[in-house]
Protein backbone atom coordinates (compact mmCIF):
# COMPACT_ATOMS: atom_id res chain seq x y z
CA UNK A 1 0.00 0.00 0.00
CA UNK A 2 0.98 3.53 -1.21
CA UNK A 3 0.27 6.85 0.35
CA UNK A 4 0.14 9.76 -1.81
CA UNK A 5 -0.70 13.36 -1.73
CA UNK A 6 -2.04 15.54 -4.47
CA UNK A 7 0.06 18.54 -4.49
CA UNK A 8 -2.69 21.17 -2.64
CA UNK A 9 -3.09 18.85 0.50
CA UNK A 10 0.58 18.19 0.41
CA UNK A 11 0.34 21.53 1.18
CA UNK A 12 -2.32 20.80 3.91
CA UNK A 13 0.53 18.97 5.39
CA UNK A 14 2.98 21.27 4.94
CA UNK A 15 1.20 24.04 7.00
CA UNK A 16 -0.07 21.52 10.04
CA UNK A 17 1.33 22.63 13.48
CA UNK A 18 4.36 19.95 14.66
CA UNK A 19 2.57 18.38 17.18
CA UNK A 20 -0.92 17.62 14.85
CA UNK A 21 1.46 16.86 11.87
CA UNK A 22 2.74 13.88 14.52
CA UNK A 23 -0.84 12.67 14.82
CA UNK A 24 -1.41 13.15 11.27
CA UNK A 25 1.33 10.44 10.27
CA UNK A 26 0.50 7.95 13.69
CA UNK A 27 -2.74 7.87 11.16
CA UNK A 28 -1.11 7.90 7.77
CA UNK A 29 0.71 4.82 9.04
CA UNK A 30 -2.28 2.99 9.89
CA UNK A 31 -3.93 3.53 6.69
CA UNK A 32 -0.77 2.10 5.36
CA UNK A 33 -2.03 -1.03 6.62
CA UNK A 34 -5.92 -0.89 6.43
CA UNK A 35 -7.01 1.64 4.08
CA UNK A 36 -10.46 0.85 5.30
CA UNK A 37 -10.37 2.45 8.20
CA UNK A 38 -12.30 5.35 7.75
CA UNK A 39 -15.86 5.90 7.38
CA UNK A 40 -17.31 6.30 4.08
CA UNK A 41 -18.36 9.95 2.86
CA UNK A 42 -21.16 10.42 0.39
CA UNK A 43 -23.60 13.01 -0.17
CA UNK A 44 -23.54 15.40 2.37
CA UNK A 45 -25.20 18.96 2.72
CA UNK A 46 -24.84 19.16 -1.36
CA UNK A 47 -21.14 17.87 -0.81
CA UNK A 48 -20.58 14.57 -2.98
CA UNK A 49 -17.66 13.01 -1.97
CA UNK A 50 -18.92 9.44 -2.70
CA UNK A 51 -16.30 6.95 -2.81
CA UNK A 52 -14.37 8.94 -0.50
CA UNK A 53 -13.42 8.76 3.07
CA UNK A 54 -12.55 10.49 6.33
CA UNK A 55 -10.51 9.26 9.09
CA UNK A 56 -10.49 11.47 12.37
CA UNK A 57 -6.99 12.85 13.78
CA UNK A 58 -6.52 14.78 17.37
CA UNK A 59 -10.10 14.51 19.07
CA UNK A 60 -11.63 14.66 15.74
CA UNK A 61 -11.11 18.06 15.20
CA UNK A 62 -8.63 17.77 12.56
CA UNK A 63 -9.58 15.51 9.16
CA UNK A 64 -7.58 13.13 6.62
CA UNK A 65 -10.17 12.75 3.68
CA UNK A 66 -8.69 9.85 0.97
CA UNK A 67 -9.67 7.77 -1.93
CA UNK A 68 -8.51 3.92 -2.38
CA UNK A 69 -7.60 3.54 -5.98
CA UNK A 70 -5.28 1.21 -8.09
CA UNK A 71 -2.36 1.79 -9.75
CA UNK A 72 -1.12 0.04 -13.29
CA UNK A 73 0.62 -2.83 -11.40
CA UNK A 74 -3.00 -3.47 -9.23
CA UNK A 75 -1.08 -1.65 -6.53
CA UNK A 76 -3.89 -0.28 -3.79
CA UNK A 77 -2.82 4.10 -3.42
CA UNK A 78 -4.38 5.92 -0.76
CA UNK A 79 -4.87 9.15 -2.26
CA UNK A 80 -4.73 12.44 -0.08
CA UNK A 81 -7.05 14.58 -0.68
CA UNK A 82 -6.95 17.10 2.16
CA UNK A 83 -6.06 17.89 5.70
CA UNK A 84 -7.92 20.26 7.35
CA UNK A 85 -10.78 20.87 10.53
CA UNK A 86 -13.54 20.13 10.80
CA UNK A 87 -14.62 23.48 10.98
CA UNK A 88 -18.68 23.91 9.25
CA UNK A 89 -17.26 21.47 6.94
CA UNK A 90 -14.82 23.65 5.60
CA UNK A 91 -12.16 20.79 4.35
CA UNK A 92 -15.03 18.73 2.47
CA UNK A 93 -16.15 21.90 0.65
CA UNK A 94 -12.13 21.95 -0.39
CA UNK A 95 -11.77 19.01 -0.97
CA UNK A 96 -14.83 19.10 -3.96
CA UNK A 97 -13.23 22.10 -5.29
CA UNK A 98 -10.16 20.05 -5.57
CA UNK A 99 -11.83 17.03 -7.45
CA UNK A 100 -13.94 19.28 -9.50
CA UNK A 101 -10.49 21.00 -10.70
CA UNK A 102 -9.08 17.44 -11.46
CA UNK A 103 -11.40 17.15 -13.69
């Protein structure tokens, strides 16, 4: 298993505290192992981030939201999408402007 960021929430990364950055790879490192441990997002609030996911870090203020895709050699990636707080879902509404811009 893989971990990979796309370059804005490497930059998520990049600007987390050092003590929440910590956290933030205790989790990255379990994912690692079982990228199924997060919960499934979908629909939310006009947010569609179906067939992503969410895994909480530091009292579940803080968020790692990820896709599970293959790569050419059936190699599982965990995909970063973006770090961020919960904060009135501010990192989900990021993270669709991110996918939509992929697009």
């Amino acid at each position: 298993m893989k971990i990979k960021f796309i370059p804005e929430a490497a930059k998520d990364y990049k600007n987390l505290d050092g003590s929440i950055k910590k956290l933030v790879d205790d989790k990255l490192e379990k994912l690692e192992k079982n990228p199924y441990l997060g919960e499934e997002l979908g629909n939310k609030n006009n947010i569609d981030l179906t067939g992503y996911y969410k895994i909480y870090v530091y009292k579940k203020i803080f968020r790692i939201v990820y896709r599970i895709t293959p790569d050419e050699k059936d190699v599982e990636i965990v995909e970063i999408w973006g770090i961020g707080k919960k904060d009135k879902m501010a990192i989900y509404k990021e993270v669709e402007k991110r996918i939509i811009n992929m697009r």
